[in-house]
C-alpha atoms as a PDB file:
ATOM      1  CA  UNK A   1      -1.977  -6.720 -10.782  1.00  0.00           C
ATOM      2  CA  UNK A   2      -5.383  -5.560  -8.755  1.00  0.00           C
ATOM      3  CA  UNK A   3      -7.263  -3.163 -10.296  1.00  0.00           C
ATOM      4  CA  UNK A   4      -6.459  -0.200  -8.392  1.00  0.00           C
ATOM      5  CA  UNK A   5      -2.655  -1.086  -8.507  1.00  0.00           C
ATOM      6  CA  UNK A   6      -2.027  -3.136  -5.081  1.00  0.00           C
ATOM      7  CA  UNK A   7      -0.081  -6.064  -4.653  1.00  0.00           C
ATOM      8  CA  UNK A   8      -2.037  -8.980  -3.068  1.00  0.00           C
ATOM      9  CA  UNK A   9      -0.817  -8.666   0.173  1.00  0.00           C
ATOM     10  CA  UNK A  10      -1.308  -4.575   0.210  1.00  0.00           C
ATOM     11  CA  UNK A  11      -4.049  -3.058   2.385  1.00  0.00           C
ATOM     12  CA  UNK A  12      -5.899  -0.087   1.131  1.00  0.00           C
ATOM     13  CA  UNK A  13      -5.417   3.026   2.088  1.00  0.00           C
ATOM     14  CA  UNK A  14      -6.561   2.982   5.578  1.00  0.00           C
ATOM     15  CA  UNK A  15      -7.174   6.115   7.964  1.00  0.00           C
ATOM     16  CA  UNK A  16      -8.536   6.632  11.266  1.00  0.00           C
ATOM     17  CA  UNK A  17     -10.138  10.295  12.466  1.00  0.00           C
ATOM     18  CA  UNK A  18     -11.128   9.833  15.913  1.00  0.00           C
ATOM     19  CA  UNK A  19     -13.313  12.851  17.836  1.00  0.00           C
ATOM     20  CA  UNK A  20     -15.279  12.888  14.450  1.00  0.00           C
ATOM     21  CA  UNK A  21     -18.713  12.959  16.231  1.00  0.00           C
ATOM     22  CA  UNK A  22     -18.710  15.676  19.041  1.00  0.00           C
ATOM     23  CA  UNK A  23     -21.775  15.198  20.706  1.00  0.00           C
ATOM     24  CA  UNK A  24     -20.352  10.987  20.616  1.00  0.00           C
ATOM     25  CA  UNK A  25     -18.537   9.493  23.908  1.00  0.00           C
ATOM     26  CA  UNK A  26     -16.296   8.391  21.495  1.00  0.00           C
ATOM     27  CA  UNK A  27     -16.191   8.303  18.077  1.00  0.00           C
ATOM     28  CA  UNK A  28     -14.062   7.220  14.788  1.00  0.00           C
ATOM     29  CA  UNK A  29     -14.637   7.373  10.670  1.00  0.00           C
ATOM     30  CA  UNK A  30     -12.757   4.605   9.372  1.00  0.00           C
ATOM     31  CA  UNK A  31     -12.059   4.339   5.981  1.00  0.00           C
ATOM     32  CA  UNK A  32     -10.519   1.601   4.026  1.00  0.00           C
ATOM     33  CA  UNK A  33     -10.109   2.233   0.799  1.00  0.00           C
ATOM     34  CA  UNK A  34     -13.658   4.017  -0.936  1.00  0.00           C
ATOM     35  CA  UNK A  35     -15.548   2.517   2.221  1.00  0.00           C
ATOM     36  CA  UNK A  36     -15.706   4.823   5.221  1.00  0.00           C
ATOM     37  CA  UNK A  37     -18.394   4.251   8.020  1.00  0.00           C
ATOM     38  CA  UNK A  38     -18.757   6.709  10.900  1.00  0.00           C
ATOM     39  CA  UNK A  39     -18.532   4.602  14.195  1.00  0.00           C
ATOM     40  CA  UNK A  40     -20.001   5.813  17.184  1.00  0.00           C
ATOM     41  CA  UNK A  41     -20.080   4.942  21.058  1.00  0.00           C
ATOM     42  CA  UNK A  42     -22.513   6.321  23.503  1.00  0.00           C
ATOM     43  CA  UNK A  43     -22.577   5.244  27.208  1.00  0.00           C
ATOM     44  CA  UNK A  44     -26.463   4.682  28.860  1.00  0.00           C
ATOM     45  CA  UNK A  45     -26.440   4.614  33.398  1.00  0.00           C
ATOM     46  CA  UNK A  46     -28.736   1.296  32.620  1.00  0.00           C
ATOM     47  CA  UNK A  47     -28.630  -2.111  31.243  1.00  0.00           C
ATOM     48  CA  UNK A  48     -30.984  -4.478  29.929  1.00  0.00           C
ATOM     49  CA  UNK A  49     -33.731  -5.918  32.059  1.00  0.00           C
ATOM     50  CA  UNK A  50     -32.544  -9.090  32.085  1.00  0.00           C
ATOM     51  CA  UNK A  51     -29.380  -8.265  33.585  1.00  0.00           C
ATOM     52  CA  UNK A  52     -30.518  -5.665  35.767  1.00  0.00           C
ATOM     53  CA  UNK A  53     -29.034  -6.157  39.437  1.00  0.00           C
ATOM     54  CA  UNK A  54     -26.141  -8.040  38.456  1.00  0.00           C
ATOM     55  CA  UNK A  55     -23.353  -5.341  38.981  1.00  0.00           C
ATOM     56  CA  UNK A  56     -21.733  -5.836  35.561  1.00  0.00           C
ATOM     57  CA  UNK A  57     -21.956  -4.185  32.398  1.00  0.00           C
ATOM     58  CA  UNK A  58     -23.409  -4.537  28.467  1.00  0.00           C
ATOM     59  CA  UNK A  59     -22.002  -3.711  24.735  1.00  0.00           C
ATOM     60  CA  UNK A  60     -24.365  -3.675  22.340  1.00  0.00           C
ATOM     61  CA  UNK A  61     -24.429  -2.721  18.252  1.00  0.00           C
ATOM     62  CA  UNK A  62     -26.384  -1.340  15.411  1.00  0.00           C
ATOM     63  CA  UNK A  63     -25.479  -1.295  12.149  1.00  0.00           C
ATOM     64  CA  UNK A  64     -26.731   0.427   8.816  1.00  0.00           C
ATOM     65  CA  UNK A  65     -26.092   1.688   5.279  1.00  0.00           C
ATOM     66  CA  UNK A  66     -27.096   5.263   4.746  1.00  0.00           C
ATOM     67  CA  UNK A  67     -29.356   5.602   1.657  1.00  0.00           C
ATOM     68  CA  UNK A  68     -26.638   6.913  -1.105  1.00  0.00           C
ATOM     69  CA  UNK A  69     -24.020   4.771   0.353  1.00  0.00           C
ATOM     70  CA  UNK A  70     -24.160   2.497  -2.847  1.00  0.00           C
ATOM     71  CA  UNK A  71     -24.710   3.807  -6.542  1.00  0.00           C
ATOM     72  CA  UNK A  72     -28.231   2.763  -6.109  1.00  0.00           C
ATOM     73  CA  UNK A  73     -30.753   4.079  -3.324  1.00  0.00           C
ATOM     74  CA  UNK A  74     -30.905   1.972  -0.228  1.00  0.00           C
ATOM     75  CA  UNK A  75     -33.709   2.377   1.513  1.00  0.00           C
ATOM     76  CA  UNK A  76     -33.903   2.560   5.125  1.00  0.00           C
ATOM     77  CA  UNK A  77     -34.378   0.043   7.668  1.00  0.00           C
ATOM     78  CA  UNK A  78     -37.375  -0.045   9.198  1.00  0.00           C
ATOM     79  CA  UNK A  79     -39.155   2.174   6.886  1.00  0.00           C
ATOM     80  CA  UNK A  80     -40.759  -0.659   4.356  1.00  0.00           C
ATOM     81  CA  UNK A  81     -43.437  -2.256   6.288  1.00  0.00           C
ATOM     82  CA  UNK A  82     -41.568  -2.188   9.554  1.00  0.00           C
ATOM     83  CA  UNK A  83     -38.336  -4.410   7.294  1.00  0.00           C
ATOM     84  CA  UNK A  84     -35.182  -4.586   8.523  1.00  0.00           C
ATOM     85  CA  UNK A  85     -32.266  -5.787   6.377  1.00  0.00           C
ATOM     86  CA  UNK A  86     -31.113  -9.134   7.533  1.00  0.00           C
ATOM     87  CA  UNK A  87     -27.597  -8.431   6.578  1.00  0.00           C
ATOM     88  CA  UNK A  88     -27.616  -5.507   8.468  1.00  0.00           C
ATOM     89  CA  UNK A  89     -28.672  -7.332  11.580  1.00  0.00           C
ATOM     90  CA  UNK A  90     -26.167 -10.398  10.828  1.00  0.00           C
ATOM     91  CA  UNK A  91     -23.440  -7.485  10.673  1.00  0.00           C
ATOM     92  CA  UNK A  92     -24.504  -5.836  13.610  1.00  0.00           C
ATOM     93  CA  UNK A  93     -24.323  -8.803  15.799  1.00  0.00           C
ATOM     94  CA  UNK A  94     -20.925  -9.510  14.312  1.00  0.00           C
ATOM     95  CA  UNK A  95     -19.861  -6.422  15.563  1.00  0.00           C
ATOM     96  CA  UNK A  96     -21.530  -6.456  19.217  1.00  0.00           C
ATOM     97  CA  UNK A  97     -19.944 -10.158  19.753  1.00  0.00           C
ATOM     98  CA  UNK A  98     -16.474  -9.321  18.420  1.00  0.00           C
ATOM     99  CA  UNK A  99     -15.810  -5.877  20.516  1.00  0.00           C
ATOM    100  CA  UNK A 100     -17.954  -7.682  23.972  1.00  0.00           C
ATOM    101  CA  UNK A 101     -14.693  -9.480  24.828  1.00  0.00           C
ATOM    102  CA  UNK A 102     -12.203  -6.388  24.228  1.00  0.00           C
ATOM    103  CA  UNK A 103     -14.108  -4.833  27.452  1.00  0.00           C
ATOM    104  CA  UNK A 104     -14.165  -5.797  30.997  1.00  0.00           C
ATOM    105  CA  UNK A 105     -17.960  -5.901  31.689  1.00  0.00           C
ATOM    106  CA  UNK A 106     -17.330  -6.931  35.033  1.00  0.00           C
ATOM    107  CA  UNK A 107     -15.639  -4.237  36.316  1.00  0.00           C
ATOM    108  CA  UNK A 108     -17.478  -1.437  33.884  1.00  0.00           C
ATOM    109  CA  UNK A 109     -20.906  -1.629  36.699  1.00  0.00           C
ATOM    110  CA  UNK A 110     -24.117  -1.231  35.190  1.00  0.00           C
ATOM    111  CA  UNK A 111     -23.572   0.787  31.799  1.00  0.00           C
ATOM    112  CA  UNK A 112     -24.644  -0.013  28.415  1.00  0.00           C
ATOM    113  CA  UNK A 113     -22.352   0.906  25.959  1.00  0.00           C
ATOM    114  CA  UNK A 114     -24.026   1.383  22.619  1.00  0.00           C
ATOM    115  CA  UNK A 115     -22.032   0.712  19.240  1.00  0.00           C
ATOM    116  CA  UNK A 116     -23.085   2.678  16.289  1.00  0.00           C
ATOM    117  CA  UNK A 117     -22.093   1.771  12.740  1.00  0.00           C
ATOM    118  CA  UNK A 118     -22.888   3.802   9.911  1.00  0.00           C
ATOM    119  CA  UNK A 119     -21.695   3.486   5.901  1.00  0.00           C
ATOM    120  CA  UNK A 120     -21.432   6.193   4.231  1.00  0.00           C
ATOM    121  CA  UNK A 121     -19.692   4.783   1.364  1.00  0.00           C
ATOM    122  CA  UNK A 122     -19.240   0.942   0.837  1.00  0.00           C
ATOM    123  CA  UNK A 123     -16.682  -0.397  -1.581  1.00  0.00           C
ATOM    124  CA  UNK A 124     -16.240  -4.008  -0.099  1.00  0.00           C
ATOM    125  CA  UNK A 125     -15.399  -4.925   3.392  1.00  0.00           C
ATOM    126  CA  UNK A 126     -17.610  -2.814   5.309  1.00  0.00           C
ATOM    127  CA  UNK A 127     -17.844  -5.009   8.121  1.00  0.00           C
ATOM    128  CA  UNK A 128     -14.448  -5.082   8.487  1.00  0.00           C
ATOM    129  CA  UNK A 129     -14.196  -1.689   8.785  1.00  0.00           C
ATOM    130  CA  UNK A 130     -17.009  -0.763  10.699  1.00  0.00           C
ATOM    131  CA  UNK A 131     -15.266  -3.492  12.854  1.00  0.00           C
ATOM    132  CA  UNK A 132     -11.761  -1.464  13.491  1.00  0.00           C
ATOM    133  CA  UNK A 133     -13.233   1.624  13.407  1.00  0.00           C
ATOM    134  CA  UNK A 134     -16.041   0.678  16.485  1.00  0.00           C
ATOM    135  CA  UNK A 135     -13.060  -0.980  18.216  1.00  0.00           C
ATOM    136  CA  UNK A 136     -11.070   2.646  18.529  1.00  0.00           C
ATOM    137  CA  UNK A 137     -14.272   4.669  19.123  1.00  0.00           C
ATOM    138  CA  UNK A 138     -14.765   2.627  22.264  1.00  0.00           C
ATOM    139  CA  UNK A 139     -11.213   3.365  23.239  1.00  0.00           C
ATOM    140  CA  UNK A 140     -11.750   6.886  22.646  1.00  0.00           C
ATOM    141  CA  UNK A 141     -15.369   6.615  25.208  1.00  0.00           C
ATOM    142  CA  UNK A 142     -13.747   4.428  27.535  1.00  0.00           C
ATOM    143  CA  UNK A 143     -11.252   7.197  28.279  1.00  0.00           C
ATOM    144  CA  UNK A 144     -13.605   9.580  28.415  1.00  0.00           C
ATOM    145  CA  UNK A 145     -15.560   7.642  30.900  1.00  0.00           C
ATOM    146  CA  UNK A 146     -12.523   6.875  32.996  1.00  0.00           C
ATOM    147  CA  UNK A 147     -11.449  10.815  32.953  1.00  0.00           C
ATOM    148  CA  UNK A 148     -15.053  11.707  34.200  1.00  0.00           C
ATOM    149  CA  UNK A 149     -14.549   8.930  37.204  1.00  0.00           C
ATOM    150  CA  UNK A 150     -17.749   6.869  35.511  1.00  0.00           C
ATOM    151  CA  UNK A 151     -15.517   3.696  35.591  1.00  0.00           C
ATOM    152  CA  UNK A 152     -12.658   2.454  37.172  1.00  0.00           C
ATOM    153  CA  UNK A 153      -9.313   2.268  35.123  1.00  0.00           C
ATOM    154  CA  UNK A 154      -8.112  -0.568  32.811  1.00  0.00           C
ATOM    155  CA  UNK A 155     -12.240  -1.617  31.695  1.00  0.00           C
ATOM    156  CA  UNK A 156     -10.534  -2.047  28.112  1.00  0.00           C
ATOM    157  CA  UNK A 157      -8.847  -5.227  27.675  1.00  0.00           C
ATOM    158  CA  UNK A 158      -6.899  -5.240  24.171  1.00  0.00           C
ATOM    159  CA  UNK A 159      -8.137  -3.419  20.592  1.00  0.00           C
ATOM    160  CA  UNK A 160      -9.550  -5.340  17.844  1.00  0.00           C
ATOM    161  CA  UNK A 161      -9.406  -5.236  13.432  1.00  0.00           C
ATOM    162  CA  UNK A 162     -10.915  -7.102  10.996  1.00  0.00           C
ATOM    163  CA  UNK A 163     -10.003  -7.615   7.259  1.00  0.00           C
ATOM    164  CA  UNK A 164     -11.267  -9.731   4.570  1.00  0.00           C
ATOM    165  CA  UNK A 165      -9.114 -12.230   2.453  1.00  0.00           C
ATOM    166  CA  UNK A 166     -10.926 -13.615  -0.813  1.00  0.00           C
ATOM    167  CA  UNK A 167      -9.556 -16.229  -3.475  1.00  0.00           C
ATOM    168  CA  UNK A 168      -9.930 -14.082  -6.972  1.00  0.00           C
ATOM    169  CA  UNK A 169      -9.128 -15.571 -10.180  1.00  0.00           C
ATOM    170  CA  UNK A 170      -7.003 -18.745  -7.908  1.00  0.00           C
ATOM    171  CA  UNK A 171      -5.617 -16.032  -6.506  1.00  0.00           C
ATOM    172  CA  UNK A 172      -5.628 -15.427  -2.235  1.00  0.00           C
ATOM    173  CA  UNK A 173      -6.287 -11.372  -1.832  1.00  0.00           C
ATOM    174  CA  UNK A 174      -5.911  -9.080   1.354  1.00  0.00           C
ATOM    175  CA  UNK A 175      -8.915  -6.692   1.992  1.00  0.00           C
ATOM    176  CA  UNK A 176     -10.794  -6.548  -1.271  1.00  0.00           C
ATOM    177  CA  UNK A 177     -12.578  -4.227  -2.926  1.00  0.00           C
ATOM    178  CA  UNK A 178     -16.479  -4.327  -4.085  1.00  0.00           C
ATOM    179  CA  UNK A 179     -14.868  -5.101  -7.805  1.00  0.00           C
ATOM    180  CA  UNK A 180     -12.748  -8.342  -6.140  1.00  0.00           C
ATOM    181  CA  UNK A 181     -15.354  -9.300  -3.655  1.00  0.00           C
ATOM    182  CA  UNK A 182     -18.368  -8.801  -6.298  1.00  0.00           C
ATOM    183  CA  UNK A 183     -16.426 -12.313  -8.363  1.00  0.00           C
ATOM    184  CA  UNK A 184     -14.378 -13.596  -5.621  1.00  0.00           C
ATOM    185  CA  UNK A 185     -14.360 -17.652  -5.361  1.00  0.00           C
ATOM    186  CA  UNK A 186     -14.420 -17.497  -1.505  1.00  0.00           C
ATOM    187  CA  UNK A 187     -14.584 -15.134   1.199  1.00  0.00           C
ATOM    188  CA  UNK A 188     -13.241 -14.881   4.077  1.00  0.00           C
ATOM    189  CA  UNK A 189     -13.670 -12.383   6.812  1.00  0.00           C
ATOM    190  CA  UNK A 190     -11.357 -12.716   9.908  1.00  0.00           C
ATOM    191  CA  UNK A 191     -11.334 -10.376  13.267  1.00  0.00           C
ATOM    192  CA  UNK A 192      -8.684 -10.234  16.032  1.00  0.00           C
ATOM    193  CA  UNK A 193      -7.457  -8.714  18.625  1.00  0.00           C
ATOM    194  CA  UNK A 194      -4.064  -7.166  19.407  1.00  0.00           C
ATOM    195  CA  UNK A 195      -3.104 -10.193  21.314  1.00  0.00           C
ATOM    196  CA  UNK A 196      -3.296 -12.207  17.895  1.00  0.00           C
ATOM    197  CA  UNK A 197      -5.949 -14.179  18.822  1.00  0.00           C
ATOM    198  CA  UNK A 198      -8.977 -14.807  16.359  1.00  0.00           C
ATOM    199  CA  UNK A 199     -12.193 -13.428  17.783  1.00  0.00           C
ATOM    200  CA  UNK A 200     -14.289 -14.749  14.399  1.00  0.00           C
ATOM    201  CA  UNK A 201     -13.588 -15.927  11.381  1.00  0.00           C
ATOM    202  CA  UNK A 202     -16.321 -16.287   8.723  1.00  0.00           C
ATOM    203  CA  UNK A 203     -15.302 -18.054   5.679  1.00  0.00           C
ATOM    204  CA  UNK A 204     -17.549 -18.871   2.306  1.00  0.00           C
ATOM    205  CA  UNK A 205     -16.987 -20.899  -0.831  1.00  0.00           C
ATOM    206  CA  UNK A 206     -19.289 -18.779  -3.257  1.00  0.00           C
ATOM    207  CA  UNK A 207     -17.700 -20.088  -6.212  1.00  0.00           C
ATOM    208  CA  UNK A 208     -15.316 -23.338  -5.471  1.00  0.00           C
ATOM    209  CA  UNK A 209     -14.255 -24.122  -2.197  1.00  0.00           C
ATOM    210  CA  UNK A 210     -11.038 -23.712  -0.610  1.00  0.00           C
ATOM    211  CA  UNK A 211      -8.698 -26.148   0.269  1.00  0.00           C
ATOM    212  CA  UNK A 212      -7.005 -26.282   4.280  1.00  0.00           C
ATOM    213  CA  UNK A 213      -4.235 -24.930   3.074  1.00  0.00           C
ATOM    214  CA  UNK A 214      -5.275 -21.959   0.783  1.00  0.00           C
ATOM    215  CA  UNK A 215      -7.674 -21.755   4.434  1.00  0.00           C
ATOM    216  CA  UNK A 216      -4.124 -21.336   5.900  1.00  0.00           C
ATOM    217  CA  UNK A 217      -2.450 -19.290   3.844  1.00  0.00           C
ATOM    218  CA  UNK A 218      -5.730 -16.896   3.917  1.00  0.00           C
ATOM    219  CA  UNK A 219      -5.519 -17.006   7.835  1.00  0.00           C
ATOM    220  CA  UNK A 220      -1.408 -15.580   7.989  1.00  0.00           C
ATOM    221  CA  UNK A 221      -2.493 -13.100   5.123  1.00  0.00           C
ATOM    222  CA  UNK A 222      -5.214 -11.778   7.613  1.00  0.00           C
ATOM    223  CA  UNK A 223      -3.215 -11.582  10.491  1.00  0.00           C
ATOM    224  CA  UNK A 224      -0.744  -9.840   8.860  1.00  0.00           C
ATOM    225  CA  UNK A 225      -3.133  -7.347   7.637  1.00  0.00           C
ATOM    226  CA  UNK A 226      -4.548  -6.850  10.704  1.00  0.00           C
ATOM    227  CA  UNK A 227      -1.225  -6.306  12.903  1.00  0.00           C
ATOM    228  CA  UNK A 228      -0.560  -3.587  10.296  1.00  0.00           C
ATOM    229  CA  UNK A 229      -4.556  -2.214  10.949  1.00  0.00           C
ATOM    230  CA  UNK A 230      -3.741  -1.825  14.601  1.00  0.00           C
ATOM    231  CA  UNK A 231      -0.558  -0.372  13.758  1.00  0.00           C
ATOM    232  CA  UNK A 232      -2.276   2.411  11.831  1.00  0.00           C
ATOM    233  CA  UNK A 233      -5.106   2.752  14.811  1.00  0.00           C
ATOM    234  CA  UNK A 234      -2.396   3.087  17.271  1.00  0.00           C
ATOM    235  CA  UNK A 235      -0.882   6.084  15.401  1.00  0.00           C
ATOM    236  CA  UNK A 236       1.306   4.178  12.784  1.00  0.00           C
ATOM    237  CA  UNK A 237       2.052   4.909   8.918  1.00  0.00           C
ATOM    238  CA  UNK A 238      -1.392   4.546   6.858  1.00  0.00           C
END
């Protein structure tokens, strides 16, 4: 048995409020388990320089931990000698490159869309959620844009979740918590869309590795997980 009582192919409790943000073209705070990260989306009438003129569109992300989002003080990014966290960037990119395909950039004309992820509280697998939660905020301002005639219909392509799997005591675990992930053996983190198809899958051997097939089994525990996040983001049983 888990420490908070799961089985080890049970989710956390997982819950969705969108329209969180009101001044946000779209916005969602996810929360899986004791992490919950406010996701934003905000929608800019320009795009970077260097693809200025080419009629098509831009997603881009930022990612952070608020200060008391850990037992310990975190400081800010940015405010020690200009130093930014280099997991924080490594996450934020993760984020940017995993929603970019969920979007028709063609079609969306010369708009950045800029993805916000904030942690308010991190008990393991804030990525992931940061991840699910940015993927139904940009629903949410993709509607909004469409209902204000900004861009045509159908610019969103399919929704995307991410969970982590980790191998705990020999053991292959859905969606850990900080106390799991903290003395996990490996870790894998695995995003997809609703189409089933793996956008990334980041996998590490911090303590032994893993052989193909506990890979394997990780991979169907994940993609079960994650049919059941999109269930939940789509209005289904928590």
């Amino acid at each position: 048995m888990r420490p908070d009582g799961r089985g080890p192919d049970i989710l956390r409790p997982i819950r969705f409020e969108t329209g969180f943000v009101r001044t946000a073209t779209g916005s969602c705070l996810a929360s899986f388990g004791g992490t919950r990260v406010i996701c934003t989306v905000t929608a800019d009438d320009t795009v970077p320089g260097w693809m200025a003129g080419r009629g098509r569109g831009w997603l881009t992300a930022e990612y952070a931990m608020l200060p008391a989002s850990t037992g310990r003080r975190k400081p800010r990014d940015g405010r020690k000698g200009g130093h930014v966290d280099g997991r924080s960037v490594e996450i934020q990119r993760l984020v940017g490159r995993t929603l970019r395909p969920s979007v028709d950039l063609e079609r969306l004309g010369e708009l950045t869309l800029h993805v916000d992820c904030d942690v308010l509280e991190a008990d393991g697998g804030t990525r992931t959620c940061a991840i699910s939660g940015a993927s139904i905020a940009l629903a949410e301002a993709l509607a909004v844009l469409e209902g204000d005639g900004k861009i045509p219909a159908g610019c969103l392509k399919n929704r995307v979740a991410a969970v982590s799997v980790g191998v705990v005591n020999g053991e292959i675990l859905l969606d850990l918590a900080y106390s799991e992930d903290s003395r996990a053996e490996s870790d894998i983190n695995v995003v997809m869309n609703e189409e089933k198809h793996f956008l990334e899958v980041q996998g590490t051997a911090e303590g032994r590795p893993f052989s193909r097939e506990e890979l394997g089994t990780a991979l169907d525990l994940a993609a079960d997980g994650i049919s059941r996040i999109l269930e939940i983001a789509r209005g289904g049983a928590s």
